[in-house]
N, C-alpha and C. Protein backbone atom coordinates (compact mmCIF):
# COMPACT_ATOMS: atom_id res chain seq x y z
N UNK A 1 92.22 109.81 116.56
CA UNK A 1 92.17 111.17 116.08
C UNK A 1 91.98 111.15 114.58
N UNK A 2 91.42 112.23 113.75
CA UNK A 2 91.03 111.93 112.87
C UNK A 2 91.72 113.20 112.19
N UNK A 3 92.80 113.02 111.33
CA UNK A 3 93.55 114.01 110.64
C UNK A 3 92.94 113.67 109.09
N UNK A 4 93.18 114.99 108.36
CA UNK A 4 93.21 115.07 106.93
C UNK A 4 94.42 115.57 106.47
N UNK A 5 94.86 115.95 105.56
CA UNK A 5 96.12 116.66 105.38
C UNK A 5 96.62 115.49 103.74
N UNK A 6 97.95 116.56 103.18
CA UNK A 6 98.95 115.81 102.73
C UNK A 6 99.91 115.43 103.56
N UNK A 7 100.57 114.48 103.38
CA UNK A 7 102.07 113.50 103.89
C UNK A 7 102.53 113.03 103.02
N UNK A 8 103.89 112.74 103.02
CA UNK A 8 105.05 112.10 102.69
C UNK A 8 105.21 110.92 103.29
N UNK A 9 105.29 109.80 102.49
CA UNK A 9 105.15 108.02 103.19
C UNK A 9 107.11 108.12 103.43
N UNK A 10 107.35 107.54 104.54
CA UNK A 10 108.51 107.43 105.25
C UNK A 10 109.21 105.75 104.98
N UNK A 11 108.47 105.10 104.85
CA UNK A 11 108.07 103.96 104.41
C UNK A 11 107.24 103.44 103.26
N UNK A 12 107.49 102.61 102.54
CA UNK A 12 106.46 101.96 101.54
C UNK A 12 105.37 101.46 102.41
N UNK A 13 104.03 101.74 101.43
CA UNK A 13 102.93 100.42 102.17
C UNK A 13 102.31 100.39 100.69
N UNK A 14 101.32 99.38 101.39
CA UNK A 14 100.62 98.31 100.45
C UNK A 14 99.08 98.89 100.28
N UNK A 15 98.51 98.97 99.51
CA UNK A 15 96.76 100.13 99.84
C UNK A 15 95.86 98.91 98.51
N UNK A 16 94.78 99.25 98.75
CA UNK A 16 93.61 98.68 97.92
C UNK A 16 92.62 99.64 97.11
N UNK A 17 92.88 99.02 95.92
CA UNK A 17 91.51 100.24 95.65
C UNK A 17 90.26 100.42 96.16
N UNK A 18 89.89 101.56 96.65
CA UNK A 18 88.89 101.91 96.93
C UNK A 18 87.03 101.66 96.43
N UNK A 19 87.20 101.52 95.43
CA UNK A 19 86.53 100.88 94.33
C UNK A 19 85.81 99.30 94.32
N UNK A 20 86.96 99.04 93.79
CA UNK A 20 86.53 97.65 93.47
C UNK A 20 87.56 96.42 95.04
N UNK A 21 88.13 97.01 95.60
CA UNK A 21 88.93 96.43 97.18
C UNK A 21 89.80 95.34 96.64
N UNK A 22 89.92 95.08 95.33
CA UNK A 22 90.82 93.62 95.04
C UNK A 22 91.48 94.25 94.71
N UNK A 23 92.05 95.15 94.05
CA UNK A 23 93.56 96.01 93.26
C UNK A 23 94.28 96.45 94.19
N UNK A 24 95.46 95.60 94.19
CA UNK A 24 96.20 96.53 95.72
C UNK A 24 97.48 97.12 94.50
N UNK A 25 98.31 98.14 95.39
CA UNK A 25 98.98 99.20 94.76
C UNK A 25 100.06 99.41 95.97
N UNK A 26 101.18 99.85 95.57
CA UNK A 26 102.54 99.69 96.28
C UNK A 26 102.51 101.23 96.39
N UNK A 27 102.65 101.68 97.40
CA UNK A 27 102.53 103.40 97.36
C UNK A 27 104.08 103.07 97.84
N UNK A 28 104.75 103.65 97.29
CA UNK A 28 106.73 103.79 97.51
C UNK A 28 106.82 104.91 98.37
N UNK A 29 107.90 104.60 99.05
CA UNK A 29 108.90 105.19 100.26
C UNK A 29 108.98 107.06 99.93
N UNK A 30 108.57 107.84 100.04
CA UNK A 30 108.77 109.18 99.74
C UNK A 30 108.05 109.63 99.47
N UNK A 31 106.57 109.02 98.59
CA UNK A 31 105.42 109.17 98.16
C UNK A 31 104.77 110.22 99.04
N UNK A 32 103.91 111.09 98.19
CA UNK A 32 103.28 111.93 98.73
C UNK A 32 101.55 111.25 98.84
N UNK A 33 100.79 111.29 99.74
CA UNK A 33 99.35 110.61 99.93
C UNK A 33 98.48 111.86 100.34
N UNK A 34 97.30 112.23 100.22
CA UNK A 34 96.34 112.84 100.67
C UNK A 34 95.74 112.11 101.61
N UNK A 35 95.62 112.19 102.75
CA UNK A 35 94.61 111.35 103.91
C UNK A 35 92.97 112.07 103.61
N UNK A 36 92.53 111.77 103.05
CA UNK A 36 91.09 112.02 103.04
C UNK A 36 90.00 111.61 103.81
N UNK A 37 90.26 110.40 104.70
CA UNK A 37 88.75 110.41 105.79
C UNK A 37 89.51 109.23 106.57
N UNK A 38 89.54 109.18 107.78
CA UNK A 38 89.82 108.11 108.78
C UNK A 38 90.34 108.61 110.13
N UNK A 39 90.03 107.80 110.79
CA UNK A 39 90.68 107.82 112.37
C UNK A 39 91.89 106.98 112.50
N UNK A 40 93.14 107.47 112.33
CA UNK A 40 94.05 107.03 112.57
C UNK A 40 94.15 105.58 113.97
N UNK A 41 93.72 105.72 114.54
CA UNK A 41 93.24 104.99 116.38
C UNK A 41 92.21 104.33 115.75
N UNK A 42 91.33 104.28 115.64
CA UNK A 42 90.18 103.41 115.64
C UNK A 42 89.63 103.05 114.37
N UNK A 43 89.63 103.41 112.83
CA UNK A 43 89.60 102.82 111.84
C UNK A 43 89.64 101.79 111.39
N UNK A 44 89.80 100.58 110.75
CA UNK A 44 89.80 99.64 110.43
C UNK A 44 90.83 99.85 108.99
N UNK A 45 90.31 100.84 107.98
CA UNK A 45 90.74 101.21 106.68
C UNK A 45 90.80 102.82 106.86
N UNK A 46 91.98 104.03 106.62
CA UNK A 46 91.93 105.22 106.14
C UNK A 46 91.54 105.42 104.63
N UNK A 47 90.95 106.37 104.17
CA UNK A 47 90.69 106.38 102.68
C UNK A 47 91.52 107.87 102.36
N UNK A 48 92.41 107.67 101.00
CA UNK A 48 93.60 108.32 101.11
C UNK A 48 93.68 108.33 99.43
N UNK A 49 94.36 109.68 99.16
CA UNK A 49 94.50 109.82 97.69
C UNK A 49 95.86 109.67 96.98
N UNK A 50 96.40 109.01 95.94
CA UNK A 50 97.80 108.71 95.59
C UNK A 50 97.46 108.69 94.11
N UNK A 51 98.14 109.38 93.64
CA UNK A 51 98.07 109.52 91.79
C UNK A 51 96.73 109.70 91.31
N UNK A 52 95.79 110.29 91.87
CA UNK A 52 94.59 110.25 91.76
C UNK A 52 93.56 108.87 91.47
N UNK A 53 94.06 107.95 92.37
CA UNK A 53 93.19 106.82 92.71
C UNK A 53 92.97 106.91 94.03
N UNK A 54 91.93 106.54 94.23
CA UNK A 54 91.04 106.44 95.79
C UNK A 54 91.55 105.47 96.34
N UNK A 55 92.45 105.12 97.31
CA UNK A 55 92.84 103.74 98.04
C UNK A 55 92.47 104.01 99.41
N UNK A 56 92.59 102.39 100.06
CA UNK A 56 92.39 102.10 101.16
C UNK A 56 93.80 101.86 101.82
N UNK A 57 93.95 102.06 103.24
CA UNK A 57 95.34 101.67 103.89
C UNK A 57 95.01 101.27 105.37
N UNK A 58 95.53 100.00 105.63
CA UNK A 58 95.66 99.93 107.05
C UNK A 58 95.87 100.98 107.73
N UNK A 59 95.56 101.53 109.04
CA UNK A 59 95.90 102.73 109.97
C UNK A 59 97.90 102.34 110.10
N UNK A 60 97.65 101.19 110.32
CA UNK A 60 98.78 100.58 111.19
C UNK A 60 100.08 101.10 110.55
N UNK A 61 100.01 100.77 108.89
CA UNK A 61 101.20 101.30 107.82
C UNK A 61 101.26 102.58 107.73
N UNK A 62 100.70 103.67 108.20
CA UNK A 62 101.02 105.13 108.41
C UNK A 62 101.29 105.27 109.81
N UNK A 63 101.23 104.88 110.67
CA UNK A 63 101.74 105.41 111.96
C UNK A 63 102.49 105.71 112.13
N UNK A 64 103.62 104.98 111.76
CA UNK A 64 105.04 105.42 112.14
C UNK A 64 105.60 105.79 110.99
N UNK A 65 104.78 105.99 109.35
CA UNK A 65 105.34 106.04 107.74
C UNK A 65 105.16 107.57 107.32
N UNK A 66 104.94 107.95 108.40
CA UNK A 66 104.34 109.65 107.86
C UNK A 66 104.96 110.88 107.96
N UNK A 67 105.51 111.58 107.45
CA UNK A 67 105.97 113.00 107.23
C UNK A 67 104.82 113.81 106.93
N UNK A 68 104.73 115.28 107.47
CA UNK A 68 103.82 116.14 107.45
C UNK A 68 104.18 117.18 105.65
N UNK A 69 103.70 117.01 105.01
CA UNK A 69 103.94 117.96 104.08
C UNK A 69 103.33 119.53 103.91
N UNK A 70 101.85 119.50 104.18
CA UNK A 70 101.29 120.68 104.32
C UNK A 70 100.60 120.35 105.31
N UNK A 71 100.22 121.70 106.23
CA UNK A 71 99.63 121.49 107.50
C UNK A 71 97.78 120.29 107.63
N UNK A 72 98.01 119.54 108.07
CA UNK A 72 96.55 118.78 108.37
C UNK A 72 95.80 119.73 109.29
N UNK A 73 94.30 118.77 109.09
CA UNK A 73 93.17 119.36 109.89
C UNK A 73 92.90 118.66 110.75
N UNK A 74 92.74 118.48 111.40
CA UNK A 74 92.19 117.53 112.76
C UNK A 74 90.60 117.79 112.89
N UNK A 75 89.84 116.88 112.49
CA UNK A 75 88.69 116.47 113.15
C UNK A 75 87.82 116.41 114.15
């Protein structure tokens, strides 16, 4: 399924920049993320916004890390 939305990370994870893919970045436990383009299920990488850098995130580290903050869109 393919949501957009803001969330709240429930969990820390680990993300890459979007950019250049070698800069990884510690998004902390409470953190608020923008999901900007991915299929949660079938993705490989979600592309997701945090302090206004473009990162990449495993699907796998939001599955169970996510709080709803403002309502998402579903795809």
């Amino acid at each position: 399924m393919m949501i957009a939305g803001t969330f709240k990370l429930t969990n820390g994870t680990m993300a890459v920049s979007e950019i250049d893919r070698k800069s990884v970045f510690l998004i902390p436990a409470g953190a608020c993320v923008v999901i900007v383009d991915g299929d949660i299920e079938r993705d490989k990488l979600l592309k997701v916004r945090y302090k206004e850098k473009a990162l990449l995130v495993r699907p796998a580290e939001f599955r169970d890390a996510l709080d709803l903050v403002a309502e998402p869109s579903t795809l």
